[in-house]
Each structure stands twice: as structure tokens, then as C-alpha cells.
C-alpha atoms as a PDB file:
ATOM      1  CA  UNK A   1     -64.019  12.873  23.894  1.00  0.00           C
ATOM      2  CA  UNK A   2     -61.362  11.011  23.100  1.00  0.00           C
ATOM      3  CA  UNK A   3     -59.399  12.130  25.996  1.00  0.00           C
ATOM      4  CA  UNK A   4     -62.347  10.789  28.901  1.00  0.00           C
ATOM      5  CA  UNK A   5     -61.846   7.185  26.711  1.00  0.00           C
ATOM      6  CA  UNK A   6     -58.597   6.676  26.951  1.00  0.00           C
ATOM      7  CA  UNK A   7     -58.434   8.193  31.220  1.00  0.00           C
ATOM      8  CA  UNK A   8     -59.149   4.267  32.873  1.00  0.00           C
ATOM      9  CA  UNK A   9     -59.065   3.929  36.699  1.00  0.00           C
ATOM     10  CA  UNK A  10     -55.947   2.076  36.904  1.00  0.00           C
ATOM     11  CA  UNK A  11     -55.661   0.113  40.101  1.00  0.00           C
ATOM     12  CA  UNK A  12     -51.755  -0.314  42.264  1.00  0.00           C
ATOM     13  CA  UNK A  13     -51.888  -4.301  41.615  1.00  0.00           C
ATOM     14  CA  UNK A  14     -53.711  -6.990  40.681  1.00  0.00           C
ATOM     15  CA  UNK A  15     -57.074  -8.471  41.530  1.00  0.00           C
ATOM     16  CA  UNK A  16     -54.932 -11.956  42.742  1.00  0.00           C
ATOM     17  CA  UNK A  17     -52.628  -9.414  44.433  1.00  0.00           C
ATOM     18  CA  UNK A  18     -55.531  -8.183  46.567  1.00  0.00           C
ATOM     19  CA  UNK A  19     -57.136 -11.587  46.585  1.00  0.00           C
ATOM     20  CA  UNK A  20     -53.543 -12.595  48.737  1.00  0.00           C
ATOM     21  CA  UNK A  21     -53.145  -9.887  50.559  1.00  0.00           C
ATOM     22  CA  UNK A  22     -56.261 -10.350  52.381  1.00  0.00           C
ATOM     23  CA  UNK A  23     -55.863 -13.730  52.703  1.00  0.00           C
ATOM     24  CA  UNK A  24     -52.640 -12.936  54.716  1.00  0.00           C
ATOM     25  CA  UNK A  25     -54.462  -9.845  56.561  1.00  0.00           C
ATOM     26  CA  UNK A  26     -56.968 -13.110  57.721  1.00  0.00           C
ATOM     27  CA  UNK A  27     -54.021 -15.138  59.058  1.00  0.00           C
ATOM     28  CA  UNK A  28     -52.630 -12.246  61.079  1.00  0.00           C
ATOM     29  CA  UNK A  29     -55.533 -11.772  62.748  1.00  0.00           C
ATOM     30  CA  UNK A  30     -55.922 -15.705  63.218  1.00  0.00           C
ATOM     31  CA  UNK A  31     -52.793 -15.620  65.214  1.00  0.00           C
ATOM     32  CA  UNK A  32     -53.973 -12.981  67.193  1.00  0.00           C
ATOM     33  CA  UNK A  33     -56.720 -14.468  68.129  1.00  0.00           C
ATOM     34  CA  UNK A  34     -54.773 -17.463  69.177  1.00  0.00           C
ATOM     35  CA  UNK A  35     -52.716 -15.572  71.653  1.00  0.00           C
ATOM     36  CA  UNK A  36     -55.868 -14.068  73.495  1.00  0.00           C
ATOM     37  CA  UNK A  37     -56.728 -15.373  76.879  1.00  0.00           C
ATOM     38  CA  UNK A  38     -54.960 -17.290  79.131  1.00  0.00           C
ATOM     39  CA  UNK A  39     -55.543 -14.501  82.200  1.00  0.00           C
ATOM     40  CA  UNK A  40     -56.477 -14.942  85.532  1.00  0.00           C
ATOM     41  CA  UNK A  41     -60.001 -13.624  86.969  1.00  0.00           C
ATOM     42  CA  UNK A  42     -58.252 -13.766  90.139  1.00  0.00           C
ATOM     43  CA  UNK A  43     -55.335 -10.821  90.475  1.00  0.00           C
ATOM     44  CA  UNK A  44     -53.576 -13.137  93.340  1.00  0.00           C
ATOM     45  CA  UNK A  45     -53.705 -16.460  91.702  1.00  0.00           C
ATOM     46  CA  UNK A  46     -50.981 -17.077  88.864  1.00  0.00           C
ATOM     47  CA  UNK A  47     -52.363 -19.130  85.418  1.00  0.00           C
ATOM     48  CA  UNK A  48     -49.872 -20.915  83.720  1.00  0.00           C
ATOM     49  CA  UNK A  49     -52.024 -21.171  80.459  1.00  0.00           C
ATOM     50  CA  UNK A  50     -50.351 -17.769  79.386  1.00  0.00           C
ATOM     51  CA  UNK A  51     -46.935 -20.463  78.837  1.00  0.00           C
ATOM     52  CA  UNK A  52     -48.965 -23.235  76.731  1.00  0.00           C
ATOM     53  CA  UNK A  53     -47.612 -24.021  73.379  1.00  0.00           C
ATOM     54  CA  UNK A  54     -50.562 -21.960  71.559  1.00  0.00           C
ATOM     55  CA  UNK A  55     -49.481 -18.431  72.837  1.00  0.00           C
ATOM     56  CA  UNK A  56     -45.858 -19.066  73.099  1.00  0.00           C
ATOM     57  CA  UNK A  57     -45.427 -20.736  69.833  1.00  0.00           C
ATOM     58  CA  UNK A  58     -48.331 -21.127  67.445  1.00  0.00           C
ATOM     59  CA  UNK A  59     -49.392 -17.771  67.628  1.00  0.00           C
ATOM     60  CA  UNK A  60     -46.626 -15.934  66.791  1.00  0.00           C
ATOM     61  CA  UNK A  61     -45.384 -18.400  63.974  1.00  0.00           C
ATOM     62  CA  UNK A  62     -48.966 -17.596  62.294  1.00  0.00           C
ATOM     63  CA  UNK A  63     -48.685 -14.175  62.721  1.00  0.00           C
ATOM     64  CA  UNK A  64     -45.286 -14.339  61.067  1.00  0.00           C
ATOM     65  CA  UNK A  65     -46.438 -16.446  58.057  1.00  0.00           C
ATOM     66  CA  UNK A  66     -49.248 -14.060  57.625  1.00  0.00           C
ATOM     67  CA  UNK A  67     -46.750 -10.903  57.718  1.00  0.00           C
ATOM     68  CA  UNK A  68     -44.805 -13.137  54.613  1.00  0.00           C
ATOM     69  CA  UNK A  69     -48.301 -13.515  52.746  1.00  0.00           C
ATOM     70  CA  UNK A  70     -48.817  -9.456  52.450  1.00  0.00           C
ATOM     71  CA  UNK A  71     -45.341  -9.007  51.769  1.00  0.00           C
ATOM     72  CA  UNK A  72     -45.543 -11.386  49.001  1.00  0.00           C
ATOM     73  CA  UNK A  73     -48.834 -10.360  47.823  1.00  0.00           C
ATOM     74  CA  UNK A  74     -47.490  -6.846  47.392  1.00  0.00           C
ATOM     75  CA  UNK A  75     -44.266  -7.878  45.961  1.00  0.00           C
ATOM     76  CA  UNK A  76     -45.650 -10.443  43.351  1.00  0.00           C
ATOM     77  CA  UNK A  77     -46.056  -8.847  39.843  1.00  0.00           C
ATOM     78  CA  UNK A  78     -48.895 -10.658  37.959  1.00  0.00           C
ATOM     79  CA  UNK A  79     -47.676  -9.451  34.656  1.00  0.00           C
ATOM     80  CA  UNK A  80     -44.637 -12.290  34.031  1.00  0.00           C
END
């Protein structure tokens, strides 16, 4: 009896851990949905919204910080 006590489901981190990393799994996909659009419904007519600021610069500088969120989240150890 004794023995089923003592066996806890011991989770890989931390509640605030998980908490982080899904914060940063949210701001990946916020970047990614700032570099949708910007096409053409035309094939033969060029859109130069695919070059704004947003897509080209924005975007991938969110999807960066959110990359550094998860791999803080996972590196952080709650227990210091």
C-alpha cells in the first residue's frame, strides 16, 4: 500500500514553465499570422504588399522572440 502512496505522477517542469511556454507557442503563431497575405488574385499583376514592413520585418522578429520564450520556458528551473 505503501508503495501506490509514495508512486506520484511527476510532471517534466513546472506549471509557470508550461504557463510560458504557451505563451511563446501564442506569439509564434502571432507572427505567422502577420506574414499571411499580401498575394495577388491576379497571376499577371505584381503586389508589392508582400515587401511592406509587416512581412519583411515584424513578422519574423515576433516569430523569433516567440522561439526565445519556449526556449526559455524550457530552460528556466522553478526550483532556485
Amino acid at each position: 500500500m505503501k508503495n501506490n502512496e509514495e508512486h506520484k505522477h511527476e510532471f517534466l517542469f513546472e506549471k509557470v514553465n508550461y504557463k510560458i511556454l504557451l505563451i511563446g507557442i501564442a506569439v509564434i503563431a502571432f507572427g505567422f499570422i502577420l506574414m499571411s497575405g499580401g498575394g495577388s488574385d491576379d497571376p499577371n499583376v505584381f503586389n508589392e504588399d508582400i515587401f511592406n514592413f509587416r512581412r519583411i520585418r515584424l513578422a519574423p522578429t515576433t516569430v523569433l522572440i516567440g522561439f526565445g520564450i519556449t526556449i526559455y520556458a524550457i530552460l528556466k528551473n522553478p526550483k532556485k
